[in-house]
Structures are given as C-alpha cells and as structure tokens.
Protein backbone atom coordinates (compact mmCIF):
# COMPACT_ATOMS: atom_id res chain seq x y z
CA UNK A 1 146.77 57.45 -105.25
CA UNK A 2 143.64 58.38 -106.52
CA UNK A 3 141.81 61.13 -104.54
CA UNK A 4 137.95 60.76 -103.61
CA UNK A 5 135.59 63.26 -104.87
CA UNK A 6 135.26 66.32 -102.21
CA UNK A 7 131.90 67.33 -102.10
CA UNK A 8 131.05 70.08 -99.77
CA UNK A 9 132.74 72.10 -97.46
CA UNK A 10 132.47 72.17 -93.73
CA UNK A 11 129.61 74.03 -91.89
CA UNK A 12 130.43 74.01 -88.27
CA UNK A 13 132.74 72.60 -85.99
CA UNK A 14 131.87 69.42 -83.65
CA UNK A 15 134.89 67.67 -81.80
CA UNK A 16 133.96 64.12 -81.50
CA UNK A 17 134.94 62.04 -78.35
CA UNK A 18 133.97 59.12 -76.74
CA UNK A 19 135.18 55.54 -76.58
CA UNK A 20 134.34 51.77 -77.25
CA UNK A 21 136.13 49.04 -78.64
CA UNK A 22 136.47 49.06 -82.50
CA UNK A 23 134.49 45.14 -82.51
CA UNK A 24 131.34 46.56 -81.15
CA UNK A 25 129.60 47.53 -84.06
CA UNK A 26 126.30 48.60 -82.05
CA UNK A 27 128.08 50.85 -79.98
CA UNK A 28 128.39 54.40 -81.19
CA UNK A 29 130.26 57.59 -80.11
CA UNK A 30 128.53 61.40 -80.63
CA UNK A 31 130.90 64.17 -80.57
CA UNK A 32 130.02 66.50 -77.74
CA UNK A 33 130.35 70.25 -79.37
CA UNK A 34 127.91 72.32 -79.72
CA UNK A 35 127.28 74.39 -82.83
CA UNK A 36 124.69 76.00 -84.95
CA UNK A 37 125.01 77.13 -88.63
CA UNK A 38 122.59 79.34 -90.86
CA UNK A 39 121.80 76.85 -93.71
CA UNK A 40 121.84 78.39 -97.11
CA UNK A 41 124.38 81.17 -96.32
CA UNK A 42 127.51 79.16 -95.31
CA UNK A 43 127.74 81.39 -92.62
CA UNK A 44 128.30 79.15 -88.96
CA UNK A 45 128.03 80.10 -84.92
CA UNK A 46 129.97 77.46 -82.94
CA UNK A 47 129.97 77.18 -79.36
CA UNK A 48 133.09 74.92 -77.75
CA UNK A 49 131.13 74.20 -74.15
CA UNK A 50 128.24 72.24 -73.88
CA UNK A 51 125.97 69.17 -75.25
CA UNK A 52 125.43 69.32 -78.81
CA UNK A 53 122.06 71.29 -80.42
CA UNK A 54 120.15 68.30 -82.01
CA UNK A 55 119.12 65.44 -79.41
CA UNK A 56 119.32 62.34 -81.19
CA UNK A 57 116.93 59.37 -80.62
CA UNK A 58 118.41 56.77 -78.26
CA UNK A 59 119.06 54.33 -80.63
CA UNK A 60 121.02 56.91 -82.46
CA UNK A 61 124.34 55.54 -80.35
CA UNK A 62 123.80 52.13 -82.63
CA UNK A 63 125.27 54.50 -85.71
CA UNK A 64 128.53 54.17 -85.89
CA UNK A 65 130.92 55.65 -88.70
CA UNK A 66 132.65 52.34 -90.01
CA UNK A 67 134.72 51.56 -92.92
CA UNK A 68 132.08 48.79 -93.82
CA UNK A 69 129.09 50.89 -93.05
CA UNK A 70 127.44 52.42 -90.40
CA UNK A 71 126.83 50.03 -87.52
CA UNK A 72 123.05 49.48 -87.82
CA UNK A 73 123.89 48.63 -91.94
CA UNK A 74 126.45 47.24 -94.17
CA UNK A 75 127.66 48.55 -97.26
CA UNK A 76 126.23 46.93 -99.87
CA UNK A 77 122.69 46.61 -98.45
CA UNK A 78 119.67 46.85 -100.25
CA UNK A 79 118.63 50.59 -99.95
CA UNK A 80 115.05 49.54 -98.32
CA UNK A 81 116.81 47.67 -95.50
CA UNK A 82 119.25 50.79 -95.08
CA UNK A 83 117.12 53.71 -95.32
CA UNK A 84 114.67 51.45 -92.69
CA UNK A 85 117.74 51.22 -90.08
CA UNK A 86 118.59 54.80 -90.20
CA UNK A 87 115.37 55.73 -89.90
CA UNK A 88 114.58 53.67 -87.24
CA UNK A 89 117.82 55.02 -85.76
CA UNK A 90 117.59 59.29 -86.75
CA UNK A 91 114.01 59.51 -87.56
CA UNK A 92 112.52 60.37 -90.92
CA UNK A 93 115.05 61.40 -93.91
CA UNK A 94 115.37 65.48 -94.45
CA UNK A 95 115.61 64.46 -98.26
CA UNK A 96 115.19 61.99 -100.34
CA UNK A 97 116.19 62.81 -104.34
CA UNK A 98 114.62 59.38 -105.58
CA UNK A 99 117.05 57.67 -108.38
CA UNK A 100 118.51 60.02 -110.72
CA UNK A 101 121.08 60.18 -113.57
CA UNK A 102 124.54 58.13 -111.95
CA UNK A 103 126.15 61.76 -113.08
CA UNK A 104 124.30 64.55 -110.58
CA UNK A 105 125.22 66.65 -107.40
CA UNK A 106 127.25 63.72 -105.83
CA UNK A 107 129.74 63.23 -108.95
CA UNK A 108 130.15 60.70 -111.42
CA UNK A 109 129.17 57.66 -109.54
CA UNK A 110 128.83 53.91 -110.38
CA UNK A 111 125.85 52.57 -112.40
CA UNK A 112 123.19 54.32 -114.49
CA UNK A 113 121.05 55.98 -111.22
CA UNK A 114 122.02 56.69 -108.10
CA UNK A 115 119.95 57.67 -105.24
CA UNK A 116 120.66 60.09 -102.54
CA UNK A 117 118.61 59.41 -98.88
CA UNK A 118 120.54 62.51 -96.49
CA UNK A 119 119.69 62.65 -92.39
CA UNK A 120 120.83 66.65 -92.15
CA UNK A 121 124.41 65.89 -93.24
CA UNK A 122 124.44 62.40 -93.08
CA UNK A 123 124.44 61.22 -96.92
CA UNK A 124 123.52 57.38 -97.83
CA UNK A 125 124.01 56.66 -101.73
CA UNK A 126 122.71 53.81 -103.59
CA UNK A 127 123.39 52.66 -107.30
CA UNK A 128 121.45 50.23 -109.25
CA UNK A 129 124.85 49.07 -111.25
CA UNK A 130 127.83 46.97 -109.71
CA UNK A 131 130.53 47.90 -107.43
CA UNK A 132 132.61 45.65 -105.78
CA UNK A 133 130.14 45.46 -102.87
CA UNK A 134 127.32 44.31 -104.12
CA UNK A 135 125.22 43.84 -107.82
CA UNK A 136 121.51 45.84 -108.31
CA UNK A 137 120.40 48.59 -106.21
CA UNK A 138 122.57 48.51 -102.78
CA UNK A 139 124.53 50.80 -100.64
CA UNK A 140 128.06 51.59 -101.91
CA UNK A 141 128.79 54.40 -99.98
CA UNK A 142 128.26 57.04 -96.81
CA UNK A 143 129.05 60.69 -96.52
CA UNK A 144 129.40 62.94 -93.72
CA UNK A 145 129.52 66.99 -94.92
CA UNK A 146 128.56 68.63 -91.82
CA UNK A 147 126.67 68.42 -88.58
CA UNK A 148 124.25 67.70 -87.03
CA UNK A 149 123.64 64.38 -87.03
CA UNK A 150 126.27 63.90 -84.35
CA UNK A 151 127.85 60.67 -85.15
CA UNK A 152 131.34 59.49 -84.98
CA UNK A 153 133.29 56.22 -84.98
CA UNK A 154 133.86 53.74 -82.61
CA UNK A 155 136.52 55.21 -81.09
CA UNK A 156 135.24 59.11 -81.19
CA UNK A 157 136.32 59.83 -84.10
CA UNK A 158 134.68 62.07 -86.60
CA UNK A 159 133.18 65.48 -88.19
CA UNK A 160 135.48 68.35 -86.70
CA UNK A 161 137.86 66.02 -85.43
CA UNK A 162 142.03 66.70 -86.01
CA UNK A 163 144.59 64.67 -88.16
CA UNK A 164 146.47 64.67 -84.39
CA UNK A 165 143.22 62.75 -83.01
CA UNK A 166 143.14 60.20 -85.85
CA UNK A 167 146.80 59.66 -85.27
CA UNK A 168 145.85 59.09 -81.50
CA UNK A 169 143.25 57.19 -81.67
CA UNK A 170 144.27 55.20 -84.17
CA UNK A 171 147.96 54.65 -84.01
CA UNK A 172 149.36 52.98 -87.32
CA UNK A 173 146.56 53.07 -88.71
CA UNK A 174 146.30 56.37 -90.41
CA UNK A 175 147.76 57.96 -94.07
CA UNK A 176 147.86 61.67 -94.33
CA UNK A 177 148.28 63.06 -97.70
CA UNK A 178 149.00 66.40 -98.50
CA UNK A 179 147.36 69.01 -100.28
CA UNK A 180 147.55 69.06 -103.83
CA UNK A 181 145.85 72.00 -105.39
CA UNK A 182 142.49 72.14 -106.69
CA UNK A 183 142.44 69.34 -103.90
CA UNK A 184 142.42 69.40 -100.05
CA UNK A 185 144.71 67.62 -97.75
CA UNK A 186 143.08 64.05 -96.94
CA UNK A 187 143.63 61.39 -94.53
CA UNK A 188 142.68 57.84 -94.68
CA UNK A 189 141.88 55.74 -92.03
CA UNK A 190 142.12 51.95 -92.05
CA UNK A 191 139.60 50.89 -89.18
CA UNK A 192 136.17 49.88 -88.47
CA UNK A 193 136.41 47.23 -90.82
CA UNK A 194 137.35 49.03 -94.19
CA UNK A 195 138.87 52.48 -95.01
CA UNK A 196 137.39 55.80 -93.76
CA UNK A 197 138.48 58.68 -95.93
CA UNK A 198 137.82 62.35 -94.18
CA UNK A 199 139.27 65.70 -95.78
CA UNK A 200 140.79 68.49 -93.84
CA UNK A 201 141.02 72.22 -93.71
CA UNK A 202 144.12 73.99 -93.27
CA UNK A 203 144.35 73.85 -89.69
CA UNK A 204 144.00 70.16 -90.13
CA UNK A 205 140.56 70.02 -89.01
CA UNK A 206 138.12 67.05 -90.56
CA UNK A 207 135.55 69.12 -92.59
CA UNK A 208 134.27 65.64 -94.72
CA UNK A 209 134.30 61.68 -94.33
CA UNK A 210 133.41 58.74 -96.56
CA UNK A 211 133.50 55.04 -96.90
CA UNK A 212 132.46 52.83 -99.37
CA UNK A 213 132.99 53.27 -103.38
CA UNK A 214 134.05 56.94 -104.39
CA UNK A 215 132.17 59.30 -107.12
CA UNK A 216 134.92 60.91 -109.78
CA UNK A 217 133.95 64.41 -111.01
C-alpha cells in the first residue's frame, strides 16, 4: 500500500464529537476541546474542559470533513467556486501561495502548478494538470495539520481524535496500518463518500487527515 505524503506534525490537541448521519452533507460536527498553541515555536497549551478558542461563523457547521470533499464543495471543483464556499463558510483565507511549481512545500503533487488556499490549518490544494477527479485547475485534495479551524466529519470525527474513536464510530469501516519507519502509523477511513486518510502519534492520537489525490515526496 502506498503511504500518503505526511506533511506536518500536530500542534495541539482537539477531541472531536458530535453526531449526524453520514448522508447529510450540510451538516457538520466541531470538536469541542479547547487548545491554544504558540505558532512558530511548535510549542502547544491544551486545555481538556471547555468550548474551543476560535468561534467559527455559523455557517461553519456546513464544513464537513468528507472523503469527497468538504460538505459545502466537491473534490474536483474549480478552485474559484471552492475557495468562494469556504470563505463564505470560515471567512477570509490566512494564506494564499498563488500557483507555484507542482514540486513545493506540499510534495510532489499532480500537474505543473499547484496552488495552496489554507483557513489556519485547514489546507485546500488545486492543480492545473489531471487527476482522476477532474481535468484543468480543480480541487484534488484537502488537508487538515492542526487546529483551529474546528471541523470534523459527519459523525465527529477528526483532528485529535483516537484510532479507538474511528473504530467506534465507524465500525468496519476503518484500516489501521502500522508504523513503518521514516513513516507514522496511518489509518484510513472509508466514509463520507470516499477515503479519509489521518496519521497518528504514538499514543494513537490523529495528528493529520486528507482526502482527495496524495502528493509523493
């Protein structure tokens, strides 16, 4: 099995529960931990009671972590109509990187440019070659690396979440595979329409997730 492309390691804890049926794309479920973390110096303060630090716009519930996308978008959507939705969703990007060389911070990915649009840690990236979603510029893939935003799947699951609660909420549905040095222990999740990959620490603990078309290294 071929492992997708780790790309950053976790910043803070946030358990992520709630509940809604797995066909409701518009519904969404926000983990409820609250944490902090000093950006630039890897160093984190979590806090296990409470709401979560960043209050997210009300239609923020509409973004849901999906194998196919994320609720308000589909993978392989043009990137004005995505960026549009999230923003419409989360407010204004925190960074934009514009199209750049397919080969750049996010791996070797598909095409000749990719673009990068990130809400916090929240990571849409387009292409302008072909995957098997889509020809031109579209979305072939979403990243979570960290929190905020607080987003999770359909079922609750999501950033800071356990292999045990993918195995519960998801019975049947989920393949854990181990560790394999330089590589991280990975699970992958077959729900929400596609297949959610998210990475784990070595308490089991989801520090990364990603759908769509992986970048190699």
């Amino acid at each position: 099995m071929r492992r997708p492309l780790l790309t950053a390691a976790a910043l803070v804890l946030v358990v992520a529960t709630a509940a809604c049926s797995d066909d409701d794309i518009g519904g969404g479920a926000a983990p409820t931990t609250a944490a902090t973390a000093e950006e630039g110096t890897g160093s984190t303060e979590s806090s296990t009671t409470g709401d979560p630090t960043t209050t997210l716009p009300e239609e923020a519930v509409e973004v849901v972590l999906r194998g196919d996308g994320l609720g308000v978008v589909a993978l392989g959507a043009p990137p004005d109509e995505a960026v549009d939705a999230l923003t419409e969703a989360l407010g204004a990007p925190t960074r934009d990187t514009g199209w750049e060389p397919a080969f750049s911070e996010y791996g070797t990915c598909p095409g000749e440019q990719i673009r990068g649009v990130e809400w916090d840690h929240l990571v849409l990236l387009f292409t302008d070659g072909e995957t098997e979603l889509g020809e031109g510029e579209h979305l072939f893939a979403w990243r979570i690396t960290g929190a905020p935003p607080a987003v999770g799947t359909a079922n609750g699951f999501g950033f800071g979440a356990t292999a045990a609660d993918a195995e519960e909420l998801y019975p049947g549905q989920v393949e854990i595979v181990p560790a394999e040095d330089p590589f991280p222990a990975f699970l992958q999740l077959e729900a929400e329409g596609g297949t959610i990959t998210a990475y784990l620490d070595e308490d089991d603990v989801v520090t990364n997730l990603e759908a769509g078309v992986p970048c190699g290294e």
